[in-house]
Every structure is written in C-alpha cells, then in structure tokens.
C-alpha atoms as a PDB file:
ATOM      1  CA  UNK A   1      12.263   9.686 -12.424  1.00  0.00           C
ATOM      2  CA  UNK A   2       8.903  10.811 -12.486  1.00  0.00           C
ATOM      3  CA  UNK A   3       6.581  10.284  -9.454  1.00  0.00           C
ATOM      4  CA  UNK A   4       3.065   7.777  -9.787  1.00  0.00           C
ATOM      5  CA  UNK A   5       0.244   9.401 -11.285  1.00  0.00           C
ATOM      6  CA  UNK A   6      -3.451   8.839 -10.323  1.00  0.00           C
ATOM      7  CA  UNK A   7      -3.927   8.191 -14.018  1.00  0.00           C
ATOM      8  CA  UNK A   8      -1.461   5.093 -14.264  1.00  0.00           C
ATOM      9  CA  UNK A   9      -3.377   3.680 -10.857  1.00  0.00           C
ATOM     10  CA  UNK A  10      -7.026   4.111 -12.526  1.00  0.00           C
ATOM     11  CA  UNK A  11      -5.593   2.669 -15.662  1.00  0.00           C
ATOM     12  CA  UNK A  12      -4.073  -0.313 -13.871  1.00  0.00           C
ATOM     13  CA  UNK A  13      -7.445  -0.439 -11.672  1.00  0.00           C
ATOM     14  CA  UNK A  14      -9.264  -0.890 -14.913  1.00  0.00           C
ATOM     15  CA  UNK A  15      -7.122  -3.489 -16.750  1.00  0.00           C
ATOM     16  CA  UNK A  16      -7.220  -5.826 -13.539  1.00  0.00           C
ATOM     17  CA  UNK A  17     -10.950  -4.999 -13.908  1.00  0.00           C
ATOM     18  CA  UNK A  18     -10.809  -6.416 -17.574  1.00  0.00           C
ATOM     19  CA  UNK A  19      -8.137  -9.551 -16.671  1.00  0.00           C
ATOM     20  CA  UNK A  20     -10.925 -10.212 -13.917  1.00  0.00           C
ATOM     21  CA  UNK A  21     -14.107 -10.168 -16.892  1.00  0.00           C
ATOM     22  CA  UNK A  22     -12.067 -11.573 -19.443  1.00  0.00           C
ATOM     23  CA  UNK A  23      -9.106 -13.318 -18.324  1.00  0.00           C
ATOM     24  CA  UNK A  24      -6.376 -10.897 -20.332  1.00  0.00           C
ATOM     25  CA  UNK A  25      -5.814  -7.491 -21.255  1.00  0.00           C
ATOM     26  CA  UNK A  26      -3.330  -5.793 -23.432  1.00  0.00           C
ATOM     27  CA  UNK A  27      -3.237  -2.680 -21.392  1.00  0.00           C
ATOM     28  CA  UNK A  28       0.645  -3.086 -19.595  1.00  0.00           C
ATOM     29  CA  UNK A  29       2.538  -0.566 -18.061  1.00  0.00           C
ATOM     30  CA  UNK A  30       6.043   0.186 -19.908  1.00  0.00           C
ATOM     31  CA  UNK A  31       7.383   0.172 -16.407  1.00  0.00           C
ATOM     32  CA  UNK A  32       6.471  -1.801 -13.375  1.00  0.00           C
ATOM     33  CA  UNK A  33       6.335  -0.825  -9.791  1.00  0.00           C
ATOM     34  CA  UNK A  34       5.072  -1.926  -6.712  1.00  0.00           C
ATOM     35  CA  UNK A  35       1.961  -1.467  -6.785  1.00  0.00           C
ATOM     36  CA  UNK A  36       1.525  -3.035 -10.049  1.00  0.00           C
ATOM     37  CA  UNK A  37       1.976  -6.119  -8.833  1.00  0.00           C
ATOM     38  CA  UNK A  38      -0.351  -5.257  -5.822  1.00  0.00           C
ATOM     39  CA  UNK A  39      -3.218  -5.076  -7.886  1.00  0.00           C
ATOM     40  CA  UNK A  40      -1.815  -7.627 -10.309  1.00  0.00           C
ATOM     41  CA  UNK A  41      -1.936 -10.605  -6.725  1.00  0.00           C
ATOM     42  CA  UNK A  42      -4.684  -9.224  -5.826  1.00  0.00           C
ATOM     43  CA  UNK A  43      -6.795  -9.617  -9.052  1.00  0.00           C
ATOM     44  CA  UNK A  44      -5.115 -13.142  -8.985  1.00  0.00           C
ATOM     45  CA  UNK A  45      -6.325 -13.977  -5.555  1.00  0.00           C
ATOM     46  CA  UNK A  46      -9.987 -12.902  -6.395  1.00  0.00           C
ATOM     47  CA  UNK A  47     -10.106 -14.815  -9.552  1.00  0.00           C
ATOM     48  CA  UNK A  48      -8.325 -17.711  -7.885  1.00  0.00           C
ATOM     49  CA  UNK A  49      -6.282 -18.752 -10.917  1.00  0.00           C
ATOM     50  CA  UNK A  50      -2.959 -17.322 -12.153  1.00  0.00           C
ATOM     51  CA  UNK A  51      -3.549 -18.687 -16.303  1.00  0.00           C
ATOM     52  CA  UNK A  52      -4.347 -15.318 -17.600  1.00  0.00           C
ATOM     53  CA  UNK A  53      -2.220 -13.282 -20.036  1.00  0.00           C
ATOM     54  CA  UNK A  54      -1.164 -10.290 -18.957  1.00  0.00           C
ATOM     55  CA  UNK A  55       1.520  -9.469 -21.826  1.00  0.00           C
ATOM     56  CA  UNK A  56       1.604 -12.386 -24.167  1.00  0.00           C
ATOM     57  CA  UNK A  57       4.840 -14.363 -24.258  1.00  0.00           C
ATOM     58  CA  UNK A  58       6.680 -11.336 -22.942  1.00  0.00           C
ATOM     59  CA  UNK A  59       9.450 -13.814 -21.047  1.00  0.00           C
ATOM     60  CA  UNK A  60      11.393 -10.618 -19.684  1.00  0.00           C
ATOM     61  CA  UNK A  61       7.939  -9.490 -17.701  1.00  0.00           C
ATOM     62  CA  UNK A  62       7.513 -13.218 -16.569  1.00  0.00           C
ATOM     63  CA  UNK A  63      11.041 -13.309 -14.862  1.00  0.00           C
ATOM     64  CA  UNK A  64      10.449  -9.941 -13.251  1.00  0.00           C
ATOM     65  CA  UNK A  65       7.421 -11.121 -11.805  1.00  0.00           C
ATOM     66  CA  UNK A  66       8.939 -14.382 -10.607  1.00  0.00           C
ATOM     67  CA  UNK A  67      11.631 -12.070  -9.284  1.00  0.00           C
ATOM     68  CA  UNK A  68       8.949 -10.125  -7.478  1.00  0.00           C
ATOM     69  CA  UNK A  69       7.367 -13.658  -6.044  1.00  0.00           C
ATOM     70  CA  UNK A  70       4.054 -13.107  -7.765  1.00  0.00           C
ATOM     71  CA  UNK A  71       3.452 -16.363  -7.988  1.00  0.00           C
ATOM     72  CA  UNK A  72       4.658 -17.979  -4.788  1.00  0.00           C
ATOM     73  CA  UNK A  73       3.035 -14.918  -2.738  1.00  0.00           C
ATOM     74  CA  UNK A  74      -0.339 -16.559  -4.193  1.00  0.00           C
ATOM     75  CA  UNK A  75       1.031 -20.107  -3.079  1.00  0.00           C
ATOM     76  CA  UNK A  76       1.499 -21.326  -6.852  1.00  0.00           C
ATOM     77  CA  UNK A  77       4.488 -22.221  -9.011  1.00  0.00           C
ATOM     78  CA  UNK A  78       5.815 -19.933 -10.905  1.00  0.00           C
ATOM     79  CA  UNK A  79       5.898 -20.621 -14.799  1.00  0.00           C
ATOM     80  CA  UNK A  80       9.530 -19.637 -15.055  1.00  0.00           C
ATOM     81  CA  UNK A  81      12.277 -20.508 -13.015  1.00  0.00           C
ATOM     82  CA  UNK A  82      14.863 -17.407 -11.848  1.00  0.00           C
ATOM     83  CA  UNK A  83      17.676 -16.898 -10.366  1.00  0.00           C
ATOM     84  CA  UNK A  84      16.759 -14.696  -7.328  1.00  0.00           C
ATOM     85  CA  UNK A  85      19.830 -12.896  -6.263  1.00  0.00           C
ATOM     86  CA  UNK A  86      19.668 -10.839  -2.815  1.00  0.00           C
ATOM     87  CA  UNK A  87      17.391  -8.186  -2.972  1.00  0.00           C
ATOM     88  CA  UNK A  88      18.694  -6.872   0.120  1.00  0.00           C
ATOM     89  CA  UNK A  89      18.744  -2.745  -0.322  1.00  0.00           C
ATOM     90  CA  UNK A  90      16.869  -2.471  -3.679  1.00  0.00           C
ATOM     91  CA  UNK A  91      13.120  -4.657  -3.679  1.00  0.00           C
ATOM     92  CA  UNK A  92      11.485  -6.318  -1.510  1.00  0.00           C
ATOM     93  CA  UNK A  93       9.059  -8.970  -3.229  1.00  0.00           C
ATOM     94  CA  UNK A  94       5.256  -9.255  -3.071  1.00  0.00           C
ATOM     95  CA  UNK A  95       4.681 -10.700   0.658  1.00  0.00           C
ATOM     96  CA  UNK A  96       1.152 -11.957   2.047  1.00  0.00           C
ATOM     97  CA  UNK A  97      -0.030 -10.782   5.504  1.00  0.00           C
ATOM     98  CA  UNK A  98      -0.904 -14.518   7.028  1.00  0.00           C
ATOM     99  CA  UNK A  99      -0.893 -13.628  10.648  1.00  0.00           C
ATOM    100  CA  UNK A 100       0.634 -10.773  13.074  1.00  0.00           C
ATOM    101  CA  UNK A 101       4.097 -12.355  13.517  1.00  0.00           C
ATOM    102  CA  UNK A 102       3.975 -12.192   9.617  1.00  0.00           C
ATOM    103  CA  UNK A 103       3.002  -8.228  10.091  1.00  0.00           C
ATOM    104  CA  UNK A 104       5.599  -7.681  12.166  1.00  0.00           C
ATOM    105  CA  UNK A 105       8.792  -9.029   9.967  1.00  0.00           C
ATOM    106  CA  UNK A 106       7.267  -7.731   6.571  1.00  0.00           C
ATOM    107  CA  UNK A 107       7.168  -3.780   8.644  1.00  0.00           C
ATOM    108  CA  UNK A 108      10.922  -4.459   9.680  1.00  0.00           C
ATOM    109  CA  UNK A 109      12.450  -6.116   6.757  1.00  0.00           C
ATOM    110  CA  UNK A 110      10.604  -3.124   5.012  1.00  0.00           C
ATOM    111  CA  UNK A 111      12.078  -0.494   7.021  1.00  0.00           C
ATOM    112  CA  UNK A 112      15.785  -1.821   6.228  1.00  0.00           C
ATOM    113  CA  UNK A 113      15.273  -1.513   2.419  1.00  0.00           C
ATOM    114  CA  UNK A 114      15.867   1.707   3.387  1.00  0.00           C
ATOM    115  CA  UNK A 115      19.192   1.906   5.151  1.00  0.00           C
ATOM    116  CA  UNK A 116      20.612   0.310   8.642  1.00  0.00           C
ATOM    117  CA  UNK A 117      18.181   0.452  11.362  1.00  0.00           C
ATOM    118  CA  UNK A 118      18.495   2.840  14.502  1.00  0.00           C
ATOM    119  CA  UNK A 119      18.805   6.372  12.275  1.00  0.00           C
ATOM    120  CA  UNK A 120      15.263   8.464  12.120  1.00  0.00           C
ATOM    121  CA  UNK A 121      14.989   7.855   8.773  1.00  0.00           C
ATOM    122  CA  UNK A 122      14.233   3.960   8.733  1.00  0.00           C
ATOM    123  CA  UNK A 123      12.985   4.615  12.291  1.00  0.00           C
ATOM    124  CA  UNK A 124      10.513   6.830  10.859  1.00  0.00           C
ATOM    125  CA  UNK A 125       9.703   4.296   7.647  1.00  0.00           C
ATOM    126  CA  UNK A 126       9.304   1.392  10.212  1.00  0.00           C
ATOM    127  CA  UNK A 127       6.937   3.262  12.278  1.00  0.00           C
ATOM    128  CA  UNK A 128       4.849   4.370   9.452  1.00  0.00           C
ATOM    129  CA  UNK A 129       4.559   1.477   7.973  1.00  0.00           C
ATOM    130  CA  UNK A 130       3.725  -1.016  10.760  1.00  0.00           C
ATOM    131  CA  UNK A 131       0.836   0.748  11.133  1.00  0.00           C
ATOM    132  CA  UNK A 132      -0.375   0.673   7.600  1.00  0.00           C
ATOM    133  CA  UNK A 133       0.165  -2.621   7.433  1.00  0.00           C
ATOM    134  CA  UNK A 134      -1.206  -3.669  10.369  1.00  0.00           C
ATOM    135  CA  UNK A 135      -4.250  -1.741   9.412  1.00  0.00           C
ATOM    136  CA  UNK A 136      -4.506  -4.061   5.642  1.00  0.00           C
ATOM    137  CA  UNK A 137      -3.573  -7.140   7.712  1.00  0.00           C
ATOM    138  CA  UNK A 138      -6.562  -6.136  10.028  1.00  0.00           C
ATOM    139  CA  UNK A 139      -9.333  -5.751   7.180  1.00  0.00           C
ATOM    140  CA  UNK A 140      -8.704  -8.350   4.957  1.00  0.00           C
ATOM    141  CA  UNK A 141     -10.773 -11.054   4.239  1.00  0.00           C
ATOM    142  CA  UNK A 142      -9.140 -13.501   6.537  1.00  0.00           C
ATOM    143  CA  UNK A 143     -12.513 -15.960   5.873  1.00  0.00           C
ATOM    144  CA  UNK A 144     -12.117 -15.885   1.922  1.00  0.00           C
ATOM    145  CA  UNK A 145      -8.423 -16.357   1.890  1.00  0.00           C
ATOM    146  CA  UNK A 146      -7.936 -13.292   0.716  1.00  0.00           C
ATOM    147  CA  UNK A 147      -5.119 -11.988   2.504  1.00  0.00           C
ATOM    148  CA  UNK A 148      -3.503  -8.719   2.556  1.00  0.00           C
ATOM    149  CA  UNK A 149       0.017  -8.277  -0.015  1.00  0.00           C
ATOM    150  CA  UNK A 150       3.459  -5.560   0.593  1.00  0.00           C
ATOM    151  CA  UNK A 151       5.880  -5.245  -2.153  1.00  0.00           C
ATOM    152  CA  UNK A 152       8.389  -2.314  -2.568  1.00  0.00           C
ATOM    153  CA  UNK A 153      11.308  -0.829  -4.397  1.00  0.00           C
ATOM    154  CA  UNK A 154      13.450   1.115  -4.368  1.00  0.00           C
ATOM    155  CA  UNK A 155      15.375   3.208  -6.860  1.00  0.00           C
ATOM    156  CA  UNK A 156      18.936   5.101  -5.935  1.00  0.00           C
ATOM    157  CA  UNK A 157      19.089   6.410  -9.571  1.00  0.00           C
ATOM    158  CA  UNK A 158      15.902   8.206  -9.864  1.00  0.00           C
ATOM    159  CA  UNK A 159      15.783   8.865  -5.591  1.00  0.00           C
ATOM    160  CA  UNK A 160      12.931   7.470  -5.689  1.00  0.00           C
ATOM    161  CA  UNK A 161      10.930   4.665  -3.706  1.00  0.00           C
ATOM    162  CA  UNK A 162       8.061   2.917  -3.313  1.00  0.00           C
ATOM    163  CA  UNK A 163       5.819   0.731  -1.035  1.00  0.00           C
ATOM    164  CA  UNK A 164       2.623  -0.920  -1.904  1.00  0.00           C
ATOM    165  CA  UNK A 165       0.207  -2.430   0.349  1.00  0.00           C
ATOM    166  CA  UNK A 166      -2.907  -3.742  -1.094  1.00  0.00           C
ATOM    167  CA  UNK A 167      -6.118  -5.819   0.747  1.00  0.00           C
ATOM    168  CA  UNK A 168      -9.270  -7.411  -0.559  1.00  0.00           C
ATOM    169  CA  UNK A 169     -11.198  -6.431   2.326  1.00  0.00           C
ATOM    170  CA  UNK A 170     -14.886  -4.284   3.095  1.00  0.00           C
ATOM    171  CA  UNK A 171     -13.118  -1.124   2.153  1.00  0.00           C
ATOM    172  CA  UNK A 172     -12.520   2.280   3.829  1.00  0.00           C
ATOM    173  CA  UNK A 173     -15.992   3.298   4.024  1.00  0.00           C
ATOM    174  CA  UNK A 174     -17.521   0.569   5.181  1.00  0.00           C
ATOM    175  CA  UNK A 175     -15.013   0.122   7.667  1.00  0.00           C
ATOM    176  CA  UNK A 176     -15.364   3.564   9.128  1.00  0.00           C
ATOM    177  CA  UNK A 177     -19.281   3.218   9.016  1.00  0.00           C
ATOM    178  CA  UNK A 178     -18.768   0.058  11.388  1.00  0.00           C
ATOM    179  CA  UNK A 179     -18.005   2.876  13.977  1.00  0.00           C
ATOM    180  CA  UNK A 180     -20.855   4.924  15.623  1.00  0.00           C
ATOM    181  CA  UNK A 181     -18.690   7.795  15.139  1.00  0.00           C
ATOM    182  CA  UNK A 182     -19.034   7.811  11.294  1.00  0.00           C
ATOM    183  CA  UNK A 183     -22.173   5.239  10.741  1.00  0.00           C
ATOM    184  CA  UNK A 184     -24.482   8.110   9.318  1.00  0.00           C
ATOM    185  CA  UNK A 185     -21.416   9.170   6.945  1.00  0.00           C
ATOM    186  CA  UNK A 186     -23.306  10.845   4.120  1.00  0.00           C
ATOM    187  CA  UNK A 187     -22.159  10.302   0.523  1.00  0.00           C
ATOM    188  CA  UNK A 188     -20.781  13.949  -0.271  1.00  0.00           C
ATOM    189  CA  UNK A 189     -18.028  12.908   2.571  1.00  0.00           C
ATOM    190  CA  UNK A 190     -14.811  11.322   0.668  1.00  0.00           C
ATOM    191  CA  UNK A 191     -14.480   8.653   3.070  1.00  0.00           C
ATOM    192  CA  UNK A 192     -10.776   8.447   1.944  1.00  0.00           C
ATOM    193  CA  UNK A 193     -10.118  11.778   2.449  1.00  0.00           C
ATOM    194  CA  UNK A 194     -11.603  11.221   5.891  1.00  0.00           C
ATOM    195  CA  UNK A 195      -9.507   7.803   6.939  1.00  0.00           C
ATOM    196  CA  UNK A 196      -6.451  10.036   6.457  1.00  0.00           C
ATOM    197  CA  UNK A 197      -7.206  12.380   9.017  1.00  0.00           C
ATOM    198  CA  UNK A 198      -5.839  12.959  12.622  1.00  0.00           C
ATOM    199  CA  UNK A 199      -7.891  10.693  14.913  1.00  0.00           C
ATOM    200  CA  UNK A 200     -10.466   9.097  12.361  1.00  0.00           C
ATOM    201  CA  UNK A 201     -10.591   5.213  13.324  1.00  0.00           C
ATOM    202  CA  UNK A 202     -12.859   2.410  12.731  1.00  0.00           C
ATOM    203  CA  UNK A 203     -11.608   1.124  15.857  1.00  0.00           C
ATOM    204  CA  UNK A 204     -11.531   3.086  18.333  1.00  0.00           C
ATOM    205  CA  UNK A 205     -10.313   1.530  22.197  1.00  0.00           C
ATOM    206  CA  UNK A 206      -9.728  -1.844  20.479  1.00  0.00           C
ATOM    207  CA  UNK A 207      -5.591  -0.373  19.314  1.00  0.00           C
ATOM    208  CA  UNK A 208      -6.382   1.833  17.419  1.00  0.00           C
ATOM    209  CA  UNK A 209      -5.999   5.524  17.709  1.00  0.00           C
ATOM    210  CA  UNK A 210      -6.414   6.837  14.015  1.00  0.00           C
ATOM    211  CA  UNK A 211      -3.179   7.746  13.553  1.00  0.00           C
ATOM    212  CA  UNK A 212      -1.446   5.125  11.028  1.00  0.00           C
ATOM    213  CA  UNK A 213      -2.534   6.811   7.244  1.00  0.00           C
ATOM    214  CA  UNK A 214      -2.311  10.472   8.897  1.00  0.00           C
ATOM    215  CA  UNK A 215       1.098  10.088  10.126  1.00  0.00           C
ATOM    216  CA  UNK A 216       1.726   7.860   6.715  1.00  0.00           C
ATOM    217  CA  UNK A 217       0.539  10.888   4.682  1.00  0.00           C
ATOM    218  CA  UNK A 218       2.237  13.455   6.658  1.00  0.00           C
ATOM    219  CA  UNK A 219       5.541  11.967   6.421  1.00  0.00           C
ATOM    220  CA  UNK A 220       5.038  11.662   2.462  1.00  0.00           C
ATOM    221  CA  UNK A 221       4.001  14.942   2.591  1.00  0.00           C
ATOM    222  CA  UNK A 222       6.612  16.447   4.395  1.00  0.00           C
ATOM    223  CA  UNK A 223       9.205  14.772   2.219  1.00  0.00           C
ATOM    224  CA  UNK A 224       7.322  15.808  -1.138  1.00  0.00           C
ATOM    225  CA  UNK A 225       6.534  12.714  -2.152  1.00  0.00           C
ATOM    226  CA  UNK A 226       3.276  11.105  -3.540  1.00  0.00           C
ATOM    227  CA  UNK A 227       0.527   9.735  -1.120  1.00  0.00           C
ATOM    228  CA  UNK A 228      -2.397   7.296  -2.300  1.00  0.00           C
ATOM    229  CA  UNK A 229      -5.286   5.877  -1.069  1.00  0.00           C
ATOM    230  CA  UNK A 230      -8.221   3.960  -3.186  1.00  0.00           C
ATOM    231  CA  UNK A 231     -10.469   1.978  -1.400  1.00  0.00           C
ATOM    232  CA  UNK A 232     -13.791   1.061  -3.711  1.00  0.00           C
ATOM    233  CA  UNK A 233     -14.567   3.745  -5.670  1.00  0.00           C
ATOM    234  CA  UNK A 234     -13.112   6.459  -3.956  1.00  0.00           C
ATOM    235  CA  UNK A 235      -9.609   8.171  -3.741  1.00  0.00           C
ATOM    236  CA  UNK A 236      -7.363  10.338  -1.762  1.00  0.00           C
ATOM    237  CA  UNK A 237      -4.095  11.864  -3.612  1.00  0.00           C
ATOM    238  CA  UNK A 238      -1.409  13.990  -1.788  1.00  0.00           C
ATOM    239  CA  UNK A 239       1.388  14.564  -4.382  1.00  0.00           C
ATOM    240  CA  UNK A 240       3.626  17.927  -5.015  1.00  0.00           C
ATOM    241  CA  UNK A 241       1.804  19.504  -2.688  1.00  0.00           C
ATOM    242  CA  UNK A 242      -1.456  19.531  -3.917  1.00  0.00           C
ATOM    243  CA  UNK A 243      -4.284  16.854  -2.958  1.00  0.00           C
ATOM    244  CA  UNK A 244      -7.218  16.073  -4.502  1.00  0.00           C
ATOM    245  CA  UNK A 245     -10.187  13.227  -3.905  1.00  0.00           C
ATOM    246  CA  UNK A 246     -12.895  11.991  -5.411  1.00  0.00           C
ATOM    247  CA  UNK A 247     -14.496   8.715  -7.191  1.00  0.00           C
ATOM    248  CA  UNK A 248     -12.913   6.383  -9.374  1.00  0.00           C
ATOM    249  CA  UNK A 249     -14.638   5.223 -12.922  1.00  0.00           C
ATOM    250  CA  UNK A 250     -13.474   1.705 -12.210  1.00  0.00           C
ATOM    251  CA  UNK A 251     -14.322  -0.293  -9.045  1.00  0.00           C
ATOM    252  CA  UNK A 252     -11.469  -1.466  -6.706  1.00  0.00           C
ATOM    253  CA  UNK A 253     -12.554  -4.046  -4.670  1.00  0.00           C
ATOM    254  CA  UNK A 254     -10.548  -3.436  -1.439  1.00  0.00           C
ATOM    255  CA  UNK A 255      -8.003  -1.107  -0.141  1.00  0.00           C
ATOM    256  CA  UNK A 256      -4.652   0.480  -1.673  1.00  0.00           C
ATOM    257  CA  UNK A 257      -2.647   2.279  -0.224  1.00  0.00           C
ATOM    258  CA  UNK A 258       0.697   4.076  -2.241  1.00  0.00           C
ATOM    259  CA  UNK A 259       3.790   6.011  -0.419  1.00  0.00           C
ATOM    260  CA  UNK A 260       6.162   7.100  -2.716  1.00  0.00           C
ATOM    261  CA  UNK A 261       9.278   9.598  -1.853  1.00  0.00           C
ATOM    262  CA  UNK A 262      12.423  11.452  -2.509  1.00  0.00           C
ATOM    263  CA  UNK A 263      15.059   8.895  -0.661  1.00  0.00           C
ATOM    264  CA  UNK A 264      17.666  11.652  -0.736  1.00  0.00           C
ATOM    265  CA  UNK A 265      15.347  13.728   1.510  1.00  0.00           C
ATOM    266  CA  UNK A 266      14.985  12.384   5.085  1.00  0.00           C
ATOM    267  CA  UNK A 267      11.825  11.111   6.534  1.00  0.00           C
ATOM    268  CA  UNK A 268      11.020  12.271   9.808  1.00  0.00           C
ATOM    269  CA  UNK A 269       8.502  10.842  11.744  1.00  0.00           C
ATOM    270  CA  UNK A 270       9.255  13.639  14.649  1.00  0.00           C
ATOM    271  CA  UNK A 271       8.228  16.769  12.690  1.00  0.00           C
ATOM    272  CA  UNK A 272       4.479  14.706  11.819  1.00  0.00           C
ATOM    273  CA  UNK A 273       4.134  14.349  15.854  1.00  0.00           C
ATOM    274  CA  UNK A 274       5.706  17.982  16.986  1.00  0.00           C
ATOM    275  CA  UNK A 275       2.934  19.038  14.204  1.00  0.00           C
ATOM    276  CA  UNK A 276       0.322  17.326  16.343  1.00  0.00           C
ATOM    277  CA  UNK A 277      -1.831  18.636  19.447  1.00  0.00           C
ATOM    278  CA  UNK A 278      -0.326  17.105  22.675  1.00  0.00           C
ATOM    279  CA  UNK A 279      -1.176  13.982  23.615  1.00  0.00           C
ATOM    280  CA  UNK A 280      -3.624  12.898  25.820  1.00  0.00           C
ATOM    281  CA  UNK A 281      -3.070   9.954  28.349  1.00  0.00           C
ATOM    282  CA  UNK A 282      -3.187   7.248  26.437  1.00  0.00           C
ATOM    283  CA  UNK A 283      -2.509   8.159  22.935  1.00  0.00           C
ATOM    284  CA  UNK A 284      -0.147   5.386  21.693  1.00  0.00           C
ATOM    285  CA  UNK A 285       1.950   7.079  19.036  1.00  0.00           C
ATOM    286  CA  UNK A 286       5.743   7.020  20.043  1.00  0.00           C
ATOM    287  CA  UNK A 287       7.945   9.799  20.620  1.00  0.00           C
ATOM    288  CA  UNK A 288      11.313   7.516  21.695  1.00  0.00           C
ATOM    289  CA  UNK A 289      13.677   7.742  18.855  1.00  0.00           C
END
C-alpha cells in the first residue's frame, strides 16, 4: 500500500472546489481515505447542504460514507441506511469537535484504534494527537458553525494508517500573524513550513507552547511515514524523507492536517523529546510514560 501523495490532496482540494461552484464533480478517488471525507464534511459544512453528487448513483460509495458518518457528523440523515458493525480496531468515523470534553474523547478513542492503551506506541499517538486536535478545535469557526472534523483508518494489510483532521477556520498564516512574534511575516516565509517548527505558536502563554505539529511531524518522520499540512494556499509535506512546501493552485479554505505511518514500526513520542533542547521551567510537553 502506497503512501498519500500531495497530488491526490490538490486533486481532492480542487474537486471540493468544483462541488462547492457547481454542486458535483466527476473527479472521485478509486480509493477513499480519511481525509477524503475531511474535505468531503467540510465542503458540506461550507455549502450547508449535503444534495450534491459526488459519484452518481454509486450505492457502494454511499454506504461507505454512511459507514464513515458523513452525514450524521454534519447533523443530517443519511440517504442510505447501514448496518454499522463495530469499528473498534480498524476506522474511526468522521467526528465533529463541538466542545473540549468532545476533544478530549475523539484524542483517546483515537489513540486505541491503534492498540490497548498504556504501551508507548498509543501513548505516543494519544499525545500527538490531542494536541493537533486541540489546536483544529481551537481555530475553527465556532461563530459560523463550522466546526472542526477527525476521521481515521487504519489498514493491517497494507501497515498502513491514517488520521485526518480538518477545520474551516482563519488558517495557519493568519493565525500565526495574530502573534507579535510573526505579525510582519513576509510572503517568501511558508507559513506552513513555519507552524511545524519547534516553538512557533500563535498562542503563546495562553497553553500553548508550539509544540503539537512539530512533535506530530517528528513522530511521522521518525517512523517514515507521510506528514501534511495545507492551510489556504500553502503546504508543508514530510514524506520518505524528503519535505517540500510551497503554494497550492487551488484554495483550501481552512486547515488540514494528514499523519500517515508504517503501523508495524513503533511510534515513539520519547525519541521526538530526547531530540529536543532541555526544557525550560515551564515547558508543558510530557516526559511520564
């Protein structure tokens, strides 16, 4: 199993783009993963109507996506009724971020997908994730209704996973520019490429330390997975070892962010902090495993 490609994000980008202008596209994946159906709800929640056609009559991608709560994430009823087995240890369906309790059980149940909890592994996942998820729970447009969305999966044939998270808020730039440390951030920065590193906040001394996407993108990269971040039109990539940013073709209104790994290689969210300089007094990343 092949890992996500920039290319099949910027295509996806751009056929939400069209559903959005047009209300259909016939641009569909051959095969669906999490973040498909990110950008799918999201596209959804900005047009505010679900009655667009995404592949025709195509029943068998309608009961996947009422598998994948598509529908009831968005607070609608779904146009086909499923049986929806437990999903315990392979998916876990698209989720909305309401409020922090809702944060919370979406970073744990997330974190078991992944195996029992207490070993590093999910430790490391649950860590990881809180904090990205906290962070898209943070900056999306609570006033709009336009709430942040999880969904993952999980492959044991291919050793392969994948979570999604996905908000229809001001965006990584704008975010970072809300802080006098980066307010005069030129255009020739990749703002992306600048959220990911150690330290870089919005936020600072209101909890958070700018650590959440760097220890997110470490631990991807440490496993030799795939990292992702789009926010507007701009991108950050860390996959097979190489990375690579820039500006997207097709506008994304809001924040994505990708992790994608190897599940038969360990995560370990120890080696991203022994990487790190020591902590100062304060710092609130956590060392107890």
């Amino acid at each position: 199993m092949q890992f996500t490609r920039l290319d099949d994000i910027t295509g996806t980008i751009s056929a939400m783009n069209e559903v959005e202008q047009t209300g259909q596209t016939e641009r569909t994946p051959a095969f669906y993963r999490p973040f498909h159906f990110v950008l799918l709800a999201l596209t959804m929640q900005r047009c505010g109507s679900p009655d667009f056609q995404l592949t025709g009559n195509d029943a068998k991608f309608a009961a996947y996506a009422a598998r994948m709560n598509l529908w009831e994430a968005l607070g609608k009823v779904p146009p086909i009724t499923v049986n929806k087995h437990d999903a315990t240890g392979r998916f876990h369906p698209l989720t909305r971020l309401d409020n922090p309790d809702a944060v919370d059980e979406v970073s744990l149940k997330l974190s078991h997908l992944f195996g029992p909890p207490g070993n590093e592994n999910v430790r490391s996942i649950d860590i990881a994730v809180s904090e990205v998820v906290g962070n898209s729970y943070a900056h999306s447009s609570i006033r709009t209704g336009l709430r942040g969305l999880v969904c993952a999966q999980k492959w044991p044939g291919g050793n392969k996973a994948q979570i999604a998270i996905g908000d229809c808020g001001i965006g990584v730039r704008r975010s970072l520019m809300c802080s006098p440390e980066h307010q005069d951030m030129s255009l020739s920065v990749n703002a992306c490429e600048l959220a990911t590193q150690y330290e870089v906040t919005s936020k600072r001394g209101a909890g958070h330390s700018g650590y959440g996407l760097t220890l997110a993108r470490q631990l991807i990269e440490n496993n030799g997975g795939a990292f992702f971040l789009i926010s507007n039109d701009e991108y950050y990539v860390s996959s097979a070892g190489r990375t690579q940013f820039g500006r997207l073709a097709d506008h994304l209104p809001g924040t994505l962010v990708i992790m994608e790994w190897n599940t038969h290689i360990p995560l370990s969210a120890r080696r991203v902090y022994d990487s790190w300089p020591s902590p100062d007094e304060g710092d609130d990343y956590d060392f107890d495993f």
